[in-house]
N, C-alpha and C. Protein backbone atom coordinates (compact mmCIF):
# COMPACT_ATOMS: atom_id res chain seq x y z
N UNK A 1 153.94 -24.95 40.40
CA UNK A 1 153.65 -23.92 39.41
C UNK A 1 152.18 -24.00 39.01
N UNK A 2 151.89 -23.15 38.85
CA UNK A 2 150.22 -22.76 38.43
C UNK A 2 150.28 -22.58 37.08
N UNK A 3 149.95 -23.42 36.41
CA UNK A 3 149.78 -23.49 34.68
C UNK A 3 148.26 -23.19 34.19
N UNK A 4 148.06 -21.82 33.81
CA UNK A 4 146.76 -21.84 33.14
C UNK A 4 146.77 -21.83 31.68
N UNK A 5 145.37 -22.52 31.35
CA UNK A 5 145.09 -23.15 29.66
C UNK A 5 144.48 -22.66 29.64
N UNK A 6 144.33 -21.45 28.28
CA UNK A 6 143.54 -20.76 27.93
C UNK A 6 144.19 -20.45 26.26
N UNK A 7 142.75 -20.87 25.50
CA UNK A 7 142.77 -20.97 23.96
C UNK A 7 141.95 -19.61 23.15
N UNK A 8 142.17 -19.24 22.26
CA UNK A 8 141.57 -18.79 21.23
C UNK A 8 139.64 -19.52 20.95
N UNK A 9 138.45 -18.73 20.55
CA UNK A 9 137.39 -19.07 20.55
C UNK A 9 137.42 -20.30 19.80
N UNK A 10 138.46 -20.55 18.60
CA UNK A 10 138.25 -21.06 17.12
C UNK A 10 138.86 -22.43 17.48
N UNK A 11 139.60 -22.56 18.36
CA UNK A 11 139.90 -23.50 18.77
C UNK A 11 139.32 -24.48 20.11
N UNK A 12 138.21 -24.03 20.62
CA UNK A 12 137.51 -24.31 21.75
C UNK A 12 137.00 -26.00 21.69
N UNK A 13 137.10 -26.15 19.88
CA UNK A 13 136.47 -27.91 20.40
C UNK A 13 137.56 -28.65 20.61
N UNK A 14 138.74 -28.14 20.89
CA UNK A 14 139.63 -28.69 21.10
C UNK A 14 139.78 -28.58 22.04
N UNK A 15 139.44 -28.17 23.36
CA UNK A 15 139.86 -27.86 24.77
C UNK A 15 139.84 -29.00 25.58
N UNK A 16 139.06 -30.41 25.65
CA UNK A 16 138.97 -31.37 26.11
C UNK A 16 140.42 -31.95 25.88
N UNK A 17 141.00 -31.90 24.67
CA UNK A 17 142.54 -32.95 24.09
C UNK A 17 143.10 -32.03 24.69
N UNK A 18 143.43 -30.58 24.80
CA UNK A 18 144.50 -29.60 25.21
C UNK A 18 144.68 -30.00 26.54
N UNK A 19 143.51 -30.23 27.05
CA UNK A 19 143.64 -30.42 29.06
C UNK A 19 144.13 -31.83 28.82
N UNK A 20 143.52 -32.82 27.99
CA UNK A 20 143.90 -33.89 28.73
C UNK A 20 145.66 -34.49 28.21
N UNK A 21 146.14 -33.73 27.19
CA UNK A 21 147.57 -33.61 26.63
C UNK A 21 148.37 -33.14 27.72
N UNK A 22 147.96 -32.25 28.20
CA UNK A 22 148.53 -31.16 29.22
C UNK A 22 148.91 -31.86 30.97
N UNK A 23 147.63 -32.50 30.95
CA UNK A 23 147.64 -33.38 32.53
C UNK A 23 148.73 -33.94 32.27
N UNK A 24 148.69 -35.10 30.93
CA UNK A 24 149.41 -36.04 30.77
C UNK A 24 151.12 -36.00 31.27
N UNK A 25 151.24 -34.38 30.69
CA UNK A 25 152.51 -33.91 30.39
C UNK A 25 153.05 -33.81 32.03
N UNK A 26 152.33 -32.97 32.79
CA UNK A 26 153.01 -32.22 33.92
C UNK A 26 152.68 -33.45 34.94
N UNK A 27 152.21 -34.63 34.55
CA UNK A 27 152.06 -35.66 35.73
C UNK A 27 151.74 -35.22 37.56
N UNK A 28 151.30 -34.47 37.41
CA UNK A 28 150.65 -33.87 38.72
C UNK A 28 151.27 -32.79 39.29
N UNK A 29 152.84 -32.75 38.84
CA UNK A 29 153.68 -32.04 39.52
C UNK A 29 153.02 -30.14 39.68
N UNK A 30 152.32 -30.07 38.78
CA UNK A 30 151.92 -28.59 38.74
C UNK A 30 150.46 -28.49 38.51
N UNK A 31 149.63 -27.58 39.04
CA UNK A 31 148.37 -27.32 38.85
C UNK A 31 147.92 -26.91 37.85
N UNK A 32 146.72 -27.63 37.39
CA UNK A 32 146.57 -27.07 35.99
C UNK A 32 145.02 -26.18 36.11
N UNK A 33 144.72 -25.22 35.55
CA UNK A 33 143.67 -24.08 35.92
C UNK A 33 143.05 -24.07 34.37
N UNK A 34 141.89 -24.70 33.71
CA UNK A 34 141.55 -24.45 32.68
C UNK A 34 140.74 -23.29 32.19
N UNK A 35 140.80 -22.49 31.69
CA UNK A 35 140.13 -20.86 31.00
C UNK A 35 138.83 -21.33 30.30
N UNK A 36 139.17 -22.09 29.03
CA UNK A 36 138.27 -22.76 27.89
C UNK A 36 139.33 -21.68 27.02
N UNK A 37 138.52 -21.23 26.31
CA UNK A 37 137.22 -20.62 25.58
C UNK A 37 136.85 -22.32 25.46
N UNK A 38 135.49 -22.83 26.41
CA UNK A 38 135.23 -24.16 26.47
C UNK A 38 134.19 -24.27 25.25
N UNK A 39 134.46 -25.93 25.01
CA UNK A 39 133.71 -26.32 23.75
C UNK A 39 131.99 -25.80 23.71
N UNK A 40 131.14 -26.01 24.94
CA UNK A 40 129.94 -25.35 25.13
C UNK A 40 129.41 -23.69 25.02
N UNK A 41 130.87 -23.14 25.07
CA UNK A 41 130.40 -21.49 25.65
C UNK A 41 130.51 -20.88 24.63
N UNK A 42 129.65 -19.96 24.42
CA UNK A 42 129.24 -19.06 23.48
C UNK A 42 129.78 -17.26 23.04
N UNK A 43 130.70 -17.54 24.33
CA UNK A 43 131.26 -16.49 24.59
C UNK A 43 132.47 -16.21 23.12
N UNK A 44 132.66 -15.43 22.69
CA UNK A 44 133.88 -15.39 21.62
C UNK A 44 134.63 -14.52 21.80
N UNK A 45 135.98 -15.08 21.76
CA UNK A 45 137.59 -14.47 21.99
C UNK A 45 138.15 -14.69 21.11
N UNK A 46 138.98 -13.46 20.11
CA UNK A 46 139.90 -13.78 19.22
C UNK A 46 141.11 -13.63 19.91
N UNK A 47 142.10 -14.30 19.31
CA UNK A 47 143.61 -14.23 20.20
C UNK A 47 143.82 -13.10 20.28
N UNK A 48 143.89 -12.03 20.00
CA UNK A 48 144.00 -10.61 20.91
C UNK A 48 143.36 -10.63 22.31
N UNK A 49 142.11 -10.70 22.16
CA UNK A 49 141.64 -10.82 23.35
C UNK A 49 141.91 -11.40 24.37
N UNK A 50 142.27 -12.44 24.01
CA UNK A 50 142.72 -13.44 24.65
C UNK A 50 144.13 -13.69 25.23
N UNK A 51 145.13 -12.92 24.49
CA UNK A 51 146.62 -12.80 24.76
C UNK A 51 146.55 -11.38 25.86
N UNK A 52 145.56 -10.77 25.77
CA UNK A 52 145.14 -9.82 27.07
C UNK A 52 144.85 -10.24 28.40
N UNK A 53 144.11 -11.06 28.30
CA UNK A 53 143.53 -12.33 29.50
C UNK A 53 145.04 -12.87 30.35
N UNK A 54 146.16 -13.39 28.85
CA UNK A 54 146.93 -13.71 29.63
C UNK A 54 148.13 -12.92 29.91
N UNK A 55 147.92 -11.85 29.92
CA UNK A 55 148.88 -10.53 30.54
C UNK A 55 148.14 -10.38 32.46
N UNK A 56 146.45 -10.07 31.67
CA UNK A 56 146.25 -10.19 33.19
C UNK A 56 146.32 -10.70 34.04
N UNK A 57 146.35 -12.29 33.90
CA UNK A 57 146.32 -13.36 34.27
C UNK A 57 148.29 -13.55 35.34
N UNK A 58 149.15 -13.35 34.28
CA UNK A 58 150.35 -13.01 34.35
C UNK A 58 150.69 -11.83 35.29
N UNK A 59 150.34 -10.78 35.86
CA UNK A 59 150.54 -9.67 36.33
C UNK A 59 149.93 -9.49 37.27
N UNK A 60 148.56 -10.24 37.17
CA UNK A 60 148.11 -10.26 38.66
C UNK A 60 149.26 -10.98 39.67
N UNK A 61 149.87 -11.91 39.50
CA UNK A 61 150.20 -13.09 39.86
C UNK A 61 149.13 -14.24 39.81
N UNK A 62 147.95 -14.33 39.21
CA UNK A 62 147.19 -15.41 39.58
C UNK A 62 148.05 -16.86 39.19
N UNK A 63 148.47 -16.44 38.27
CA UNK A 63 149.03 -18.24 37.34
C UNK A 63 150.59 -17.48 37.33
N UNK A 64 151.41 -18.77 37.21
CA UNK A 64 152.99 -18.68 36.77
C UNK A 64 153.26 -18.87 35.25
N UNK A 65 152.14 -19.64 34.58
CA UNK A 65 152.50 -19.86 33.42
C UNK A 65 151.49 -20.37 32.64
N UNK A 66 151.32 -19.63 31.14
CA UNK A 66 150.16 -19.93 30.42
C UNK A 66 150.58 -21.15 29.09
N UNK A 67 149.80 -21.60 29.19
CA UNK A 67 149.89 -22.61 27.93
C UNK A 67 148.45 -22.00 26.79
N UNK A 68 148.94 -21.64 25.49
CA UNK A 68 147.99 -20.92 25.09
C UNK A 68 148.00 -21.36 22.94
N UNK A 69 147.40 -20.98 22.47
CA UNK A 69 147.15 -21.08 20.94
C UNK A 69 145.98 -20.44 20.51
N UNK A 70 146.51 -20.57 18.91
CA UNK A 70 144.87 -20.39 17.62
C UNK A 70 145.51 -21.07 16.83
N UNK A 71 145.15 -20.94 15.79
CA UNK A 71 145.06 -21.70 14.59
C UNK A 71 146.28 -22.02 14.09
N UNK A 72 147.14 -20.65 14.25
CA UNK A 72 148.47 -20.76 13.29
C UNK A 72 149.56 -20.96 15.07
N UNK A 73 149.20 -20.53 16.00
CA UNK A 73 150.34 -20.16 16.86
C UNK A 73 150.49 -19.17 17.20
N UNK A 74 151.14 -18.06 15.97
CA UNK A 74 151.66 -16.72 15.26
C UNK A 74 151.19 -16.18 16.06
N UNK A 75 149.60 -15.69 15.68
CA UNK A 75 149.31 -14.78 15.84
C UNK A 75 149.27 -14.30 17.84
N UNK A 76 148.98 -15.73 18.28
CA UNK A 76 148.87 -15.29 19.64
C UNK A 76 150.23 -14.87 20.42
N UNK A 77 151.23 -15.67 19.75
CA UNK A 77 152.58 -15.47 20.26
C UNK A 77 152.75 -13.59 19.93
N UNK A 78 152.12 -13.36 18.92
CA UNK A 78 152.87 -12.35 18.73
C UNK A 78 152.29 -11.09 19.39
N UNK A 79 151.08 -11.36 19.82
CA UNK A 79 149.97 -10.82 20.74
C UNK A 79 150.40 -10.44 22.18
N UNK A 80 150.38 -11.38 22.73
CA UNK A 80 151.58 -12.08 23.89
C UNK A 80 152.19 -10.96 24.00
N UNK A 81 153.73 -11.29 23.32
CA UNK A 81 154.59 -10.59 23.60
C UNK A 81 154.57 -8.84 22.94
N UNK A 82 153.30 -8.46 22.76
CA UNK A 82 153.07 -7.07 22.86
C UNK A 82 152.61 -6.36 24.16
N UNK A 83 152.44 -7.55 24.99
CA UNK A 83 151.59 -6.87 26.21
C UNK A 83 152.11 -7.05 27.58
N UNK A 84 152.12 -6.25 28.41
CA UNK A 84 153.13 -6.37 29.69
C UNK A 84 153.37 -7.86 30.63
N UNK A 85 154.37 -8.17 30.50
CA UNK A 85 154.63 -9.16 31.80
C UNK A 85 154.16 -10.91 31.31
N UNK A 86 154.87 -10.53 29.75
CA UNK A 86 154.78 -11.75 29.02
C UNK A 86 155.93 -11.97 28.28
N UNK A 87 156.60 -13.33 28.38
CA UNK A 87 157.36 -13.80 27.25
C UNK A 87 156.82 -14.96 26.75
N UNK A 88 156.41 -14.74 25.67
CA UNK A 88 155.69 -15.88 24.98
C UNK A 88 156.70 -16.62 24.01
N UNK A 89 156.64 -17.49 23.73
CA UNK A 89 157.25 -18.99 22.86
C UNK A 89 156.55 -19.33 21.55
N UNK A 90 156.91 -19.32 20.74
CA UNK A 90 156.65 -19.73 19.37
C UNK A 90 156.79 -21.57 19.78
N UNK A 91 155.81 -22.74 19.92
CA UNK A 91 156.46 -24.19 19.95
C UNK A 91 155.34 -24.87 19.27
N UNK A 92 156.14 -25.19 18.33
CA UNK A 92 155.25 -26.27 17.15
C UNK A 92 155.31 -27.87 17.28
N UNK A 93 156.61 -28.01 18.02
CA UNK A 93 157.34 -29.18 17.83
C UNK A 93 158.14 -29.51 19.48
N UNK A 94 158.91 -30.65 20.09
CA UNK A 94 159.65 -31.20 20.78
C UNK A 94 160.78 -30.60 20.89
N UNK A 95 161.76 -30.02 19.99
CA UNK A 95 162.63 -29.37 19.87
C UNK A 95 162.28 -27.59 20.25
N UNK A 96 161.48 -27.33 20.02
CA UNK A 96 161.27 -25.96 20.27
C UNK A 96 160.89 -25.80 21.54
N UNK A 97 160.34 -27.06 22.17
CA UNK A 97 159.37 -26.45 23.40
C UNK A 97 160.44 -26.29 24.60
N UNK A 98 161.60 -27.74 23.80
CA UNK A 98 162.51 -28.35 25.25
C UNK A 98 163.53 -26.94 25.28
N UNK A 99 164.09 -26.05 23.80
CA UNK A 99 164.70 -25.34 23.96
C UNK A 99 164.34 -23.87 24.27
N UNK A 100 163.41 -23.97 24.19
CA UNK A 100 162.41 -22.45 25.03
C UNK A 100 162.36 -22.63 26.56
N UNK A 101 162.19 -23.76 26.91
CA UNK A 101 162.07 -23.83 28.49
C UNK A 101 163.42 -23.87 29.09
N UNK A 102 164.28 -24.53 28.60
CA UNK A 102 165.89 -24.05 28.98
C UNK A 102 166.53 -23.26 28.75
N UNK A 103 165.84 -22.75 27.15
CA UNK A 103 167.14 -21.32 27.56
C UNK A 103 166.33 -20.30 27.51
N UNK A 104 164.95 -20.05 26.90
CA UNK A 104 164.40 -18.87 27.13
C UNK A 104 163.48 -17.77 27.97
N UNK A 105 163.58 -19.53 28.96
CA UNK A 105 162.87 -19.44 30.34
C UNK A 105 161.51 -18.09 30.62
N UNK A 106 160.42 -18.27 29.23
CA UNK A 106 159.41 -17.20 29.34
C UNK A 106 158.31 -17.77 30.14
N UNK A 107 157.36 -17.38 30.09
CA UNK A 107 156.18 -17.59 31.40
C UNK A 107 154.96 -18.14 30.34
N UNK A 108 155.28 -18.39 28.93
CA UNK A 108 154.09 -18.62 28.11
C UNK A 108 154.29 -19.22 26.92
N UNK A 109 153.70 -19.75 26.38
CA UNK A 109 153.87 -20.72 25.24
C UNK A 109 152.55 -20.67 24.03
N UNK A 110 153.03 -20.80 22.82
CA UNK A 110 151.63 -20.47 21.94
C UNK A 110 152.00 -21.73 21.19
N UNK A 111 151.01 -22.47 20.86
CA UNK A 111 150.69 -23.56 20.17
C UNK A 111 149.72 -23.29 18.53
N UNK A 112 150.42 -24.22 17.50
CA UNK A 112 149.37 -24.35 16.35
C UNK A 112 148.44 -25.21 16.58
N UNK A 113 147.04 -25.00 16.68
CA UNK A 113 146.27 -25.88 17.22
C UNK A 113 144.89 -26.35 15.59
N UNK A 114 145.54 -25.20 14.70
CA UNK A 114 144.64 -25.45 13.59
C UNK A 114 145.66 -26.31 12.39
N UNK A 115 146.76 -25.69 12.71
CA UNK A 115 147.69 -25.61 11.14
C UNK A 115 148.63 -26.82 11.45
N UNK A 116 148.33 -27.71 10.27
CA UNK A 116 148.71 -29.55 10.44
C UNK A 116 148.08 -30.29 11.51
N UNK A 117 147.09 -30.00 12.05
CA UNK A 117 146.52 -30.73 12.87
C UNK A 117 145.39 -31.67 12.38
N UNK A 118 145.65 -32.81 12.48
CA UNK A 118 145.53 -34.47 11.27
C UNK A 118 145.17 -35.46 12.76
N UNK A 119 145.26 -36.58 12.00
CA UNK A 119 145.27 -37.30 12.54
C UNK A 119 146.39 -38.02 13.73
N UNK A 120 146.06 -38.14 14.71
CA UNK A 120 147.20 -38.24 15.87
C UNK A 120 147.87 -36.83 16.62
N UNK A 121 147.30 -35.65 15.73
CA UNK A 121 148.07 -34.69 16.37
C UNK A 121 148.16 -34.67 17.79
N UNK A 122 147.37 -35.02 18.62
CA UNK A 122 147.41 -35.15 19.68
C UNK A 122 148.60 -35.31 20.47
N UNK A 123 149.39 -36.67 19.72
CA UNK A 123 150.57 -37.26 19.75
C UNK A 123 151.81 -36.05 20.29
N UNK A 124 151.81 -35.30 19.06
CA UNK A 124 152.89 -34.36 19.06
C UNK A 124 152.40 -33.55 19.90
N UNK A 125 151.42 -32.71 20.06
CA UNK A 125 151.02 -31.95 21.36
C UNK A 125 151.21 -32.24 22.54
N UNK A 126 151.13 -33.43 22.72
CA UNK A 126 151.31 -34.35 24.77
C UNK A 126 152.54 -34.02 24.55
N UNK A 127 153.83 -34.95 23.41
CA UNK A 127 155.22 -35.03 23.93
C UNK A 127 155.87 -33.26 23.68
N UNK A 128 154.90 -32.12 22.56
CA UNK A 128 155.94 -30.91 22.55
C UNK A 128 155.64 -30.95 24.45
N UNK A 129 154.63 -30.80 24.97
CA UNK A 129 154.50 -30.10 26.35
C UNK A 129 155.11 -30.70 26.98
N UNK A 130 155.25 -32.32 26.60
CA UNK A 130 156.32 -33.44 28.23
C UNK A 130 157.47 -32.35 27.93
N UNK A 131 157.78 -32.50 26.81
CA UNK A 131 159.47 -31.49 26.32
C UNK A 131 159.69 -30.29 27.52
N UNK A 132 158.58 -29.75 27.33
CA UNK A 132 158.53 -27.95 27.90
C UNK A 132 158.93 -28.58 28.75
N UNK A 133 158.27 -29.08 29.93
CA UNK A 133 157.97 -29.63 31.26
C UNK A 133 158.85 -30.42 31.65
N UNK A 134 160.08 -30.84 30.72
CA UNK A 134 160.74 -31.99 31.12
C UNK A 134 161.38 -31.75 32.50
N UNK A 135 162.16 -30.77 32.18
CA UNK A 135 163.37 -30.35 33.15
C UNK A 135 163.05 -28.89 33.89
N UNK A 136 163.28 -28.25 34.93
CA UNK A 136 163.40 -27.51 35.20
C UNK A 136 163.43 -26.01 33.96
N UNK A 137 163.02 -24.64 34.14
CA UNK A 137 163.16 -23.99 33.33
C UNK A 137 164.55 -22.98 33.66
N UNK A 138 164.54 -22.28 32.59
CA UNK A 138 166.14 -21.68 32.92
C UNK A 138 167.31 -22.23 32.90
N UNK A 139 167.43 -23.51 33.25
CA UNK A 139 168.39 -23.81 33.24
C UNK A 139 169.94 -23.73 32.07
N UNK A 140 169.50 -23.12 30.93
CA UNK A 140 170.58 -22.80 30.14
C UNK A 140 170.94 -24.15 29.18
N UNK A 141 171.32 -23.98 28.10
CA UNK A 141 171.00 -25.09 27.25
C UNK A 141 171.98 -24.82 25.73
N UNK A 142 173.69 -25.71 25.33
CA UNK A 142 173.93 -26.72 25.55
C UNK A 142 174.59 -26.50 27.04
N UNK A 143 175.01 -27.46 28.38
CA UNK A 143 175.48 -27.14 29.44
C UNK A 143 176.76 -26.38 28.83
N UNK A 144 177.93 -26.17 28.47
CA UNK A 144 178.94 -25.73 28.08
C UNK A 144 178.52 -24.05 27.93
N UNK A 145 177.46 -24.41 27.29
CA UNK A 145 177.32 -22.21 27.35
C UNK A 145 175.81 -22.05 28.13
N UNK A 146 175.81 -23.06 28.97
CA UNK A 146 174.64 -22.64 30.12
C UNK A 146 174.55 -21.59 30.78
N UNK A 147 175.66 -20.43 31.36
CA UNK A 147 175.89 -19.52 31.86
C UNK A 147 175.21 -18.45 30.69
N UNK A 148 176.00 -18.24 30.33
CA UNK A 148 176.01 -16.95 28.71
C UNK A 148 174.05 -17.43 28.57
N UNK A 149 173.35 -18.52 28.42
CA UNK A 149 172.55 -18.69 27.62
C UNK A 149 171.40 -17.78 29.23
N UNK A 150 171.21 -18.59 30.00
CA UNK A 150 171.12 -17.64 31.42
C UNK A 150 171.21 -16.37 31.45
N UNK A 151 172.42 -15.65 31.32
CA UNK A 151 172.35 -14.43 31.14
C UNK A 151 171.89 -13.30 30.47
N UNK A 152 171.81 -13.85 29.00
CA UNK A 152 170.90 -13.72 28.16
C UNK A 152 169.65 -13.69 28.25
N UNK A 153 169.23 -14.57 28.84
CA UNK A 153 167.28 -14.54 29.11
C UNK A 153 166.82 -13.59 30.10
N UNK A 154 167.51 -13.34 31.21
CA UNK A 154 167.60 -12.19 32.18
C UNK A 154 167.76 -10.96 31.54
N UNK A 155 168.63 -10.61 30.41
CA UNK A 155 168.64 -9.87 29.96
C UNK A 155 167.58 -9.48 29.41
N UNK A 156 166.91 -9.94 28.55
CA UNK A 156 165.65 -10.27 27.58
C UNK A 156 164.37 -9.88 28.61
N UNK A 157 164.60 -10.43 29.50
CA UNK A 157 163.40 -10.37 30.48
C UNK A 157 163.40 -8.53 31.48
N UNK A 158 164.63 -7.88 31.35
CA UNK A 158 164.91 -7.11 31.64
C UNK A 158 164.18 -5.84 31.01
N UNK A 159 165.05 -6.32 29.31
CA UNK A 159 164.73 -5.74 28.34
C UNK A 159 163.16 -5.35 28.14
N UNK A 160 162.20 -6.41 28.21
CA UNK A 160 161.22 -6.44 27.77
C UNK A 160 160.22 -5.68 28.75
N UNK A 161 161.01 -5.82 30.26
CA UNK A 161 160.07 -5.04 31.09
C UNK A 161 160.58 -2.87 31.14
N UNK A 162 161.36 -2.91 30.55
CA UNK A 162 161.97 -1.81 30.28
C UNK A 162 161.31 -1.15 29.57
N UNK A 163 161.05 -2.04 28.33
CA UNK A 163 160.35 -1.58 27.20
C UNK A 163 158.94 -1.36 27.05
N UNK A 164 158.35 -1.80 28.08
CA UNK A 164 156.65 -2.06 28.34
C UNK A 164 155.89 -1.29 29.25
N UNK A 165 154.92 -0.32 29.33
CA UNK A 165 154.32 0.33 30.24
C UNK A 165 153.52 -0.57 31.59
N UNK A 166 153.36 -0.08 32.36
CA UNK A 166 152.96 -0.97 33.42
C UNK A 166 151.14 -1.74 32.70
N UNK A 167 150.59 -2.84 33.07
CA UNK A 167 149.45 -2.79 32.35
C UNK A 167 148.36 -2.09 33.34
N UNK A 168 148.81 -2.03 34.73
CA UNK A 168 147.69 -0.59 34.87
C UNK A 168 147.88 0.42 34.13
N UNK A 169 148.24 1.13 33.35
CA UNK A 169 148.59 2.36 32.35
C UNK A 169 148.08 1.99 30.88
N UNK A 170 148.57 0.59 30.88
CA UNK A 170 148.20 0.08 29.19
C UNK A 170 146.53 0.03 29.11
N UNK A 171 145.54 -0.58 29.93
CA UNK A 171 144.24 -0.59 30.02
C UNK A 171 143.59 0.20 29.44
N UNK A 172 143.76 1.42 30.14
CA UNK A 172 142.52 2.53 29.87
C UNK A 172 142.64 3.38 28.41
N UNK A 173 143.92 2.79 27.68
CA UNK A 173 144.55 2.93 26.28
C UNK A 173 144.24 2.22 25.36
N UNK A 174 143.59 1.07 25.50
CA UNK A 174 143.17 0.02 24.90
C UNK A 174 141.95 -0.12 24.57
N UNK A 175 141.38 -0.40 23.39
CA UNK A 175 140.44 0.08 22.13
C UNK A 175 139.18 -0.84 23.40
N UNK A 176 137.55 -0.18 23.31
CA UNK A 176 136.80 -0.75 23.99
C UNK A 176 136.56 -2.49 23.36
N UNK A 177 136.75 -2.44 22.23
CA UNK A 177 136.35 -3.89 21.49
C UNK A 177 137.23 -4.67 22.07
N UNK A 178 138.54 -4.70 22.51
CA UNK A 178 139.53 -5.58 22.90
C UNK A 178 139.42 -5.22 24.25
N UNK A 179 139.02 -4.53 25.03
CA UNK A 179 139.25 -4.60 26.65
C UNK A 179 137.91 -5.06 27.28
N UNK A 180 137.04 -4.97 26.73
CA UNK A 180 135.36 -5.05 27.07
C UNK A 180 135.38 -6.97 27.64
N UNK A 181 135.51 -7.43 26.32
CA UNK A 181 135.38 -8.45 26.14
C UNK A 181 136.10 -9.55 27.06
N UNK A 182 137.64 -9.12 27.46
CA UNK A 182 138.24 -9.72 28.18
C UNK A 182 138.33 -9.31 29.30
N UNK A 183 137.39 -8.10 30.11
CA UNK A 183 137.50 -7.84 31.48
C UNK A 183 136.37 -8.48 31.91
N UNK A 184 135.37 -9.01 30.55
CA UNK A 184 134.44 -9.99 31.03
C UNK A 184 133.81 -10.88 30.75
N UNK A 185 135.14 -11.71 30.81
CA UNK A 185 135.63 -13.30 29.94
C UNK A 185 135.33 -13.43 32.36
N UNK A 186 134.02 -14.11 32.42
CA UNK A 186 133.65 -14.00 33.95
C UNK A 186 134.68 -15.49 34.50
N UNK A 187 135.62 -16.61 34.03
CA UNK A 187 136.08 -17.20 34.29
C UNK A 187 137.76 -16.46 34.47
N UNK A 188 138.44 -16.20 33.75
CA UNK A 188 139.26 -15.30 33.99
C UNK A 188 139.51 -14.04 35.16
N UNK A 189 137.90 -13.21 35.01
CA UNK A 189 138.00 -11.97 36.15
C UNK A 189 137.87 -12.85 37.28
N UNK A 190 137.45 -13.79 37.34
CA UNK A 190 136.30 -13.96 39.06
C UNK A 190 137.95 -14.88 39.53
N UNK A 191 138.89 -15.53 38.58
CA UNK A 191 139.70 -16.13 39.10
C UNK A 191 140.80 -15.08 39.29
N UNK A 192 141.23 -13.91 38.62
CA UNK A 192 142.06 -13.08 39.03
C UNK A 192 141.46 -12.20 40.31
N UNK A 193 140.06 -12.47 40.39
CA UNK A 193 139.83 -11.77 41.81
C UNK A 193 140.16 -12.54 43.11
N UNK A 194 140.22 -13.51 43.04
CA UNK A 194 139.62 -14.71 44.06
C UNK A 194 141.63 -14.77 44.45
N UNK A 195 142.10 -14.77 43.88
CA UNK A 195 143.67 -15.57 43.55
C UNK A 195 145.24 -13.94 43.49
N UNK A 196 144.62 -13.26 42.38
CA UNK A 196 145.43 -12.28 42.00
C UNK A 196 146.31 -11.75 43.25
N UNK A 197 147.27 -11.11 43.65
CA UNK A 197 147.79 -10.44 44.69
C UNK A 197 148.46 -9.08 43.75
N UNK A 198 148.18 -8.89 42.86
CA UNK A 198 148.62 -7.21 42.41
C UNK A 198 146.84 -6.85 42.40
N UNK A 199 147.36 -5.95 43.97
CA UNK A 199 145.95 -5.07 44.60
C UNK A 199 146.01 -4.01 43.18
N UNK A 200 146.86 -3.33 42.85
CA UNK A 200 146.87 -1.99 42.17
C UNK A 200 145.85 -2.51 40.36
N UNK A 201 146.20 -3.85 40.38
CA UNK A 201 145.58 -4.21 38.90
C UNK A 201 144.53 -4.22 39.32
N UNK A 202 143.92 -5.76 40.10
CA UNK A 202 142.53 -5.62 40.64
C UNK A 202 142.03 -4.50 40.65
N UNK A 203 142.16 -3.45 40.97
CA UNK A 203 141.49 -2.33 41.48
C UNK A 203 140.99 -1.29 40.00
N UNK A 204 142.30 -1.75 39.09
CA UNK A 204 141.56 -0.99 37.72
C UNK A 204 141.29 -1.53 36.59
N UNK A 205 140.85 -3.19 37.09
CA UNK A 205 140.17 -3.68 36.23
C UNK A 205 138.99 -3.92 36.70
N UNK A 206 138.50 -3.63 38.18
CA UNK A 206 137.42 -3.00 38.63
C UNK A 206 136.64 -1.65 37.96
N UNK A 207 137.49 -1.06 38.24
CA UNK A 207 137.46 0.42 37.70
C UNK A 207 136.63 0.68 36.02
N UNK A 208 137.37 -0.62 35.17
CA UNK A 208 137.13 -0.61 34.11
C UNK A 208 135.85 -1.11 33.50
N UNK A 209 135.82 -2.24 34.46
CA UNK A 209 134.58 -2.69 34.08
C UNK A 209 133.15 -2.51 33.75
């Protein structure tokens, strides 16, 4: 699986602990692709912007799965899941991350990276992600209503693409302040060019640029 890390601007001096929490977690088994918004770059992304990045990111096919935050979580989760070909995760904690990856089997995860973050947080950040990462995703979760819980997320995932315009359509609808910025976030485009296999996106986020 192709796991890309990509944060909110406000959280960028944190990008060194996020990667190295993150390695820790997936023990090699999956590739990890870091975005930043990196501690050096000057570039600024608010989680809108940024929960755009990972729609595109998502829809190209470049990555299978984003690991993502700001300050509170909230806001990016809720960002996320406004925009095509995302199910994003609310995970604060060990318990949330292990039961999002088994039963809600989404492609994305939003982290509090400002709110209670003290001393050791680190701690809880490595083990919520070992959690995500433990087991296989999907798999349905307690086993006894593993089926029903399965069926349910398919559903959801159904639902949500039902409900959502394609994001070639959503683009050229989208305010210049929020599309500008993230069609040229140049770590993001140059990797959805290089990687992406939805020709039809490439082509109108060319277009857009």
């Amino acid at each position: 699986m192709k796991i890309g890390m990509i944060h909110a601007s406000s959280q960028k001096n944190k990008n060194r602990i996020i990667e190295e929490c993150l390695g820790k977690a997936v023990h090699k088994e999956h590739q990890i692709i870091n975005f930043g918004v990196f501690e050096d770059s000057d570039y600024e992304l608010s989680y809108v912007q940024i929960a755009l990045c990972i729609s595109l990111l998502l829809e190209s096919k470049a990555i299978d799965f984003a690991v993502t935050g700001c300050s509170s979580g909230q806001g990016m989760m809720l960002a996320c899941n406004s925009l095509p070909g995302v199910v994003c995760g609310y995970v604060e904690n060990v318990t949330d991350a292990y039961l999002f990856g088994r039963i809600n089997d989404g492609n994305a995860v939003s982290y509090p990276f400002g709110f209670n973050w003290g001393w050791a947080a680190e701690i809880n950040l490595r083990e919520t992600l070992e959690a995500l990462f433990s087991e296989p995703f999907g798999t349905g979760y307690p086993s006894e209503e593993a089926q029903r819980k399965k069926r349910d997320a398919e559903r959801l995932k159904r639902m949500n693409s039902v409900c959502k315009k394609s994001l070639v359509e959503v683009l050229p609808l989208l305010d210049r302040d929020i599309l500008e910025p993230a069609l040229h976030y140049e770590v993001v485009y140059k990797y959805i060019m290089e990687y992406g296999t939805n020709e039809e996106l490439k082509a109108a986020m060319k277009k857009l640029r």
